[in-house]
N, C-alpha and C. Protein backbone atom coordinates (compact mmCIF):
# COMPACT_ATOMS: atom_id res chain seq x y z
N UNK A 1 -135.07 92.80 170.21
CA UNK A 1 -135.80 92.65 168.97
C UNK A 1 -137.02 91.77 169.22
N UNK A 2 -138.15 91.88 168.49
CA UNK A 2 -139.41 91.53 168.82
C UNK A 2 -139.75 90.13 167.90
N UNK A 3 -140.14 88.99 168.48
CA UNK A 3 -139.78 88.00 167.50
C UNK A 3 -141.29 87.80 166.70
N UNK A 4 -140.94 87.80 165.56
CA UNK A 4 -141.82 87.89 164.12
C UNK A 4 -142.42 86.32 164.28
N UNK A 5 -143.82 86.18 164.26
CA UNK A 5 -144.10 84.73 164.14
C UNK A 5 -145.02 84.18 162.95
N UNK A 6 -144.40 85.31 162.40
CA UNK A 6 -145.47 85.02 160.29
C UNK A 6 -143.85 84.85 159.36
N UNK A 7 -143.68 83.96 158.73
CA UNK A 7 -142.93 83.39 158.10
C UNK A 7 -143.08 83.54 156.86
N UNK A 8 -142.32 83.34 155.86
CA UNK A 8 -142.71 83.78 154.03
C UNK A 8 -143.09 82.47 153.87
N UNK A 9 -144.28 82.74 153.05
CA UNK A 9 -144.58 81.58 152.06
C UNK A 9 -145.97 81.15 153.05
N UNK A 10 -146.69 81.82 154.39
CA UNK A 10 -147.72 82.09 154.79
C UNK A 10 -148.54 82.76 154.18
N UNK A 11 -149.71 82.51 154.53
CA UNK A 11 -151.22 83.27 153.84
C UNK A 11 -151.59 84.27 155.13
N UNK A 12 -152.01 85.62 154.66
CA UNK A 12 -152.07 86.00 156.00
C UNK A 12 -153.38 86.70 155.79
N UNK A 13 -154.05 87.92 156.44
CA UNK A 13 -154.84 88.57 156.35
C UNK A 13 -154.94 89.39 156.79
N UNK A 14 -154.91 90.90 156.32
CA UNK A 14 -154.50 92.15 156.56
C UNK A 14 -155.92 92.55 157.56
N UNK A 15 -155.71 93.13 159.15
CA UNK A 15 -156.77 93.67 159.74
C UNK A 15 -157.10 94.61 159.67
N UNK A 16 -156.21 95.70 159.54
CA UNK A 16 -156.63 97.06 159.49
C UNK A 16 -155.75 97.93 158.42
N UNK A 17 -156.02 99.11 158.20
CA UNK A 17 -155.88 99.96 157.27
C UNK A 17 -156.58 99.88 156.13
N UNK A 18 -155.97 100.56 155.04
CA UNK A 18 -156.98 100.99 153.73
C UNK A 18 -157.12 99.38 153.34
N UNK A 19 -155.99 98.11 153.17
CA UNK A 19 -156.43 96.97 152.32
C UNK A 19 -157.09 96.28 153.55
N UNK A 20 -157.75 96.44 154.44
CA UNK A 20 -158.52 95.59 155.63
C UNK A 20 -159.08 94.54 155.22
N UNK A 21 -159.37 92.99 155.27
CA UNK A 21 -159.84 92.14 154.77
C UNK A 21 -159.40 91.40 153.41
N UNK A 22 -157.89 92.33 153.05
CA UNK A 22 -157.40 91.62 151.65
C UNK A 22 -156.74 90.33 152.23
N UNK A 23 -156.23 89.30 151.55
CA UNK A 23 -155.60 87.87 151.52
C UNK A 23 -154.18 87.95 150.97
N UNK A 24 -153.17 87.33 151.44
CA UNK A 24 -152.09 87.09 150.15
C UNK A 24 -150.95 86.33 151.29
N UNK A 25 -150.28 86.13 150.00
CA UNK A 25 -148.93 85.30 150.58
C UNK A 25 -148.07 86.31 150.87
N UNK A 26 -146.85 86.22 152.18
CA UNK A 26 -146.06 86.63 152.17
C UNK A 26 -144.55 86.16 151.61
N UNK A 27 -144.77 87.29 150.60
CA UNK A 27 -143.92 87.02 149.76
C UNK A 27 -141.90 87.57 150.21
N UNK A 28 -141.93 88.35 151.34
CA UNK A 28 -140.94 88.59 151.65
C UNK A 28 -140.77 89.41 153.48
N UNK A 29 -140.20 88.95 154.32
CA UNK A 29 -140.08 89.69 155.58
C UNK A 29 -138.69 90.76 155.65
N UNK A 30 -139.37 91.87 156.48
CA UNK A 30 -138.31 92.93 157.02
C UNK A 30 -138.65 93.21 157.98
N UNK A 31 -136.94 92.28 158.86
CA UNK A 31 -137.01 92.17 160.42
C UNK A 31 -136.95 93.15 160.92
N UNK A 32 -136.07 93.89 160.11
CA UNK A 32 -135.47 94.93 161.12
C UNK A 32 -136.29 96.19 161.37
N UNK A 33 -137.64 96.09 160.21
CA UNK A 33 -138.65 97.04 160.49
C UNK A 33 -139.83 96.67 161.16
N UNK A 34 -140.06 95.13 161.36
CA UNK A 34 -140.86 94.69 161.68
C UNK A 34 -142.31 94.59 160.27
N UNK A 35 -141.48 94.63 159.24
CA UNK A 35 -142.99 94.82 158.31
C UNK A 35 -142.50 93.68 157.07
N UNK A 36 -143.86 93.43 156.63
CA UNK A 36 -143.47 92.10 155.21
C UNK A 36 -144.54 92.55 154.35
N UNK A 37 -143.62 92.25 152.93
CA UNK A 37 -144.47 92.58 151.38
C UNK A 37 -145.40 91.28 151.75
N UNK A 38 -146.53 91.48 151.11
CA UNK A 38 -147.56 90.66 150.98
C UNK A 38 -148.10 90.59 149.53
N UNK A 39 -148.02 89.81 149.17
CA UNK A 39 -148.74 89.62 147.48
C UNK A 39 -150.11 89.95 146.98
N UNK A 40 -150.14 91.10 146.06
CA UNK A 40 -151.54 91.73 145.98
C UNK A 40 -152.15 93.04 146.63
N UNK A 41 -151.70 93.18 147.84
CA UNK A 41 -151.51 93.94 148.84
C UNK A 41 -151.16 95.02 148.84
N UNK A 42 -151.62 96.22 148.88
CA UNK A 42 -151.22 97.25 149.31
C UNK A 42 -150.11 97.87 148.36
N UNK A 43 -150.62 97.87 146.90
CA UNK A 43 -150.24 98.50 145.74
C UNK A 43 -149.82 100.00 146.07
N UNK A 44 -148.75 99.89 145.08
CA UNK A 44 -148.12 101.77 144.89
C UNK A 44 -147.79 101.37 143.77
N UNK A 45 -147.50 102.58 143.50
CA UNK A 45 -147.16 103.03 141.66
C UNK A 45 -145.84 103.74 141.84
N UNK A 46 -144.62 103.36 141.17
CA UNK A 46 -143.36 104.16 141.15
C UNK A 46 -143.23 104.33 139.82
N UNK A 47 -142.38 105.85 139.71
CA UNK A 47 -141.94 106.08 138.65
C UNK A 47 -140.73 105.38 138.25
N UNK A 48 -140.45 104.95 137.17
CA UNK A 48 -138.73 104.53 136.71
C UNK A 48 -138.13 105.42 136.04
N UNK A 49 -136.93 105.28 135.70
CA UNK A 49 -136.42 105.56 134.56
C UNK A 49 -136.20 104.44 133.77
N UNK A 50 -135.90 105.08 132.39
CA UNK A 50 -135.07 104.26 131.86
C UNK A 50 -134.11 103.33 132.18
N UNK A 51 -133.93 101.59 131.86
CA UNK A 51 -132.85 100.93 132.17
C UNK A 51 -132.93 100.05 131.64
N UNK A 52 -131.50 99.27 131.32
CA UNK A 52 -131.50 97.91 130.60
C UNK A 52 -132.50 97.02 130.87
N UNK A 53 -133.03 96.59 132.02
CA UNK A 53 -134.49 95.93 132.12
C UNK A 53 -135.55 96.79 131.48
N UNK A 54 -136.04 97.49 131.58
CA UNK A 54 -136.78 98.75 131.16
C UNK A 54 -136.45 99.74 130.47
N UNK A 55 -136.03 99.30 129.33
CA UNK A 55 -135.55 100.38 128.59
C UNK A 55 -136.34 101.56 128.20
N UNK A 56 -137.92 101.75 128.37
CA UNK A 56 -139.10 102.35 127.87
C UNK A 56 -139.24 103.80 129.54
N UNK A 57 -139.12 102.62 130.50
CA UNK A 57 -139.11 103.32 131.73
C UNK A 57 -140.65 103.58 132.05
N UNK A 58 -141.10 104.11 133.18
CA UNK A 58 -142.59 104.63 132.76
C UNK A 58 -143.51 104.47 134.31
N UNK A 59 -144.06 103.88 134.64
CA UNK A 59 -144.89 103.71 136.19
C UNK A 59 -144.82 102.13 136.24
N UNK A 60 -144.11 101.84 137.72
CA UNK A 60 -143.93 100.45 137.38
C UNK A 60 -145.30 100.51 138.74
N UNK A 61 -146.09 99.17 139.53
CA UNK A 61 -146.66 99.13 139.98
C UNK A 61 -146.06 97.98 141.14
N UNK A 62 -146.29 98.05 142.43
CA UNK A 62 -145.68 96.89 143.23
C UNK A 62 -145.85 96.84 144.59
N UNK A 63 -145.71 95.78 145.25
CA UNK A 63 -146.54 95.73 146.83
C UNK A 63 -145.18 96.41 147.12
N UNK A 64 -146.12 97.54 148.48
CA UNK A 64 -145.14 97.91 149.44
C UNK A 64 -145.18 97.37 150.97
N UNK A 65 -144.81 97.71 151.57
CA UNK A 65 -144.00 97.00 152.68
C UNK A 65 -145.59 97.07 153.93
N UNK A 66 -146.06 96.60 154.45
CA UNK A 66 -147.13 96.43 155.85
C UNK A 66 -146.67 95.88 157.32
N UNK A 67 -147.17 96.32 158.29
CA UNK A 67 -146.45 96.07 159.45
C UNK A 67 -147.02 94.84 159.73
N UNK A 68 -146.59 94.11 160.25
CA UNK A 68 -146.87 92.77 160.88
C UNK A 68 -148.08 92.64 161.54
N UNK A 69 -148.22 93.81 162.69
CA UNK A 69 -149.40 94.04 163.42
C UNK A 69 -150.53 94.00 162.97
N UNK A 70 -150.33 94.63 161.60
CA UNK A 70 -151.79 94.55 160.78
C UNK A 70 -152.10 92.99 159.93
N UNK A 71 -151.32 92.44 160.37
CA UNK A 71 -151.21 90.96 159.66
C UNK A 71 -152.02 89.95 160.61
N UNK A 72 -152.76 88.82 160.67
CA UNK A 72 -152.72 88.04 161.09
C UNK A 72 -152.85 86.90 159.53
N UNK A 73 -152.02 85.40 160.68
CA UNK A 73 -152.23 84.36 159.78
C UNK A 73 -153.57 83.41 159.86
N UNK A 74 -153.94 82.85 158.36
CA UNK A 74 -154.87 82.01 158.15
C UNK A 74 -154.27 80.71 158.36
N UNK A 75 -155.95 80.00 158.91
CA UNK A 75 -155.58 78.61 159.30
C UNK A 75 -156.09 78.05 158.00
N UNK A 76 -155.96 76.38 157.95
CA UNK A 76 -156.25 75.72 156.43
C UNK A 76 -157.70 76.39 155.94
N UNK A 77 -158.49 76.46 157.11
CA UNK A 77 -159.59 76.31 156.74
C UNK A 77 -160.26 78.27 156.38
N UNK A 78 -159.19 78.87 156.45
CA UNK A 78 -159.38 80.24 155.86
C UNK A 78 -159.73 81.09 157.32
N UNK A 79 -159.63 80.70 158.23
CA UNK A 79 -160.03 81.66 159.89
C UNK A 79 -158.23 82.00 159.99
N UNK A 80 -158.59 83.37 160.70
CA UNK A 80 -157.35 84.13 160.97
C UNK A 80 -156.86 83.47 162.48
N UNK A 81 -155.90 83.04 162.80
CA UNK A 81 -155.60 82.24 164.12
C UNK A 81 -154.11 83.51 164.60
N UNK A 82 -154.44 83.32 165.64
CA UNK A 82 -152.87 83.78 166.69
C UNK A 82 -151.88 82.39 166.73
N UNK A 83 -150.57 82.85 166.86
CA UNK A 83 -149.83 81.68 166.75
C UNK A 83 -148.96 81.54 168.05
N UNK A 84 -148.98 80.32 168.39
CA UNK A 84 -148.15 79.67 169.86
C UNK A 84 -147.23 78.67 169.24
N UNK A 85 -146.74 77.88 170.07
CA UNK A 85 -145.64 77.07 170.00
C UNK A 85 -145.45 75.99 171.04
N UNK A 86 -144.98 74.71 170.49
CA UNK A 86 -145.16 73.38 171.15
C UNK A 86 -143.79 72.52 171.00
N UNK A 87 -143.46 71.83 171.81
CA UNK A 87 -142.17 71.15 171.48
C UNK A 87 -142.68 69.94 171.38
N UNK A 88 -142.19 69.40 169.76
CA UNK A 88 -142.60 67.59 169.88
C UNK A 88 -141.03 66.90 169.69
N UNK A 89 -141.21 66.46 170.65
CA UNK A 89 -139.61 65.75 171.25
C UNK A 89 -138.42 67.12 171.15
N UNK A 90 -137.56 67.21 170.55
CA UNK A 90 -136.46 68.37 170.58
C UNK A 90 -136.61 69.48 169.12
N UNK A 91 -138.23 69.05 168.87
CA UNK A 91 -138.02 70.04 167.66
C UNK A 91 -139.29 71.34 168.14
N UNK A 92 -139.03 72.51 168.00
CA UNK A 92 -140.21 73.56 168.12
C UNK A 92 -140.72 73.64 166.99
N UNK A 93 -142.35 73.53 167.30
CA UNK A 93 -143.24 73.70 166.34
C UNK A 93 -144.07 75.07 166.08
N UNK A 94 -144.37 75.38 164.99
CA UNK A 94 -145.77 76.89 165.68
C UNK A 94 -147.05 75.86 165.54
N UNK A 95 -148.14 76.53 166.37
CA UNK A 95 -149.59 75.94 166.23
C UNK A 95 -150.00 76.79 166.08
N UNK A 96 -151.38 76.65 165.93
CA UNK A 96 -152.66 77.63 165.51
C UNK A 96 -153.26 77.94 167.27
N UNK A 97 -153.32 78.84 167.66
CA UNK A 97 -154.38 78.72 169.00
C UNK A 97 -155.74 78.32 168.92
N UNK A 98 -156.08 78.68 167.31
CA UNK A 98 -158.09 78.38 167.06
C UNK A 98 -157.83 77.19 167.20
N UNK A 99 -157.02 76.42 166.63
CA UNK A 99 -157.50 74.87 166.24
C UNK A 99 -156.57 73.81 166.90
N UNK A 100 -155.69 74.52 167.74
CA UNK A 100 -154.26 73.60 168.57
C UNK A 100 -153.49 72.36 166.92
N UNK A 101 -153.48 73.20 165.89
CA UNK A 101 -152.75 71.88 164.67
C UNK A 101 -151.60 72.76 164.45
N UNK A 102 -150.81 71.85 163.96
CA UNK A 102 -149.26 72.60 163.40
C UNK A 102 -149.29 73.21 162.05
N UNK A 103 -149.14 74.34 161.96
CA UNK A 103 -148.64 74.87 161.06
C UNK A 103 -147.95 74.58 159.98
């Protein structure tokens, strides 16, 4: 398995495909596909039915799923960085490669 180094509750920035250059938080990861919902991102429209939440039913709207690859993460200062890793005393950290700061 390929280890994922974008975490939820990161800002990331989509490189390629139709949302190229959109922003958002990741709001949820899927390991096992290698892909994470991103907030804002890469909208679809589903139909519902009827249901006790939705009793009316009708086109609900909601991020779908993006591959990681097309992800990179933002540093504080809004630049998209690759991410490495540092040990300070017995704990692993991620860093930024642009800017060598912790995450």
């Amino acid at each position: 398995m390929k280890k994922i180094k974008i975490k939820t509750g990161d800002t990331v920035r989509v490189l390629a495909g139709d949302h190229k250059g959109a922003e958002g938080k990741v709001l949820r990861l899927i390991v096992e596909k290698d892909k994470a919902i991103v907030e804002g991102v890469n909208i679809v429209k589903r139909h519902s039915k009827p249901n006790a939440q939705n009793p009316q039913g009708g086109i609900v709207e909601k991020e779908a799923a993006i591959h990681i690859s097309n992800l990179s993460l933002l540093t504080a200062d809004g630049k998209p960085t690759r991410v490495g890793y540092q040990f300070n005393g017995d704990k692993k950290e991620r860093i930024s490669r642009r800017t060598n700061e912790v995450i």
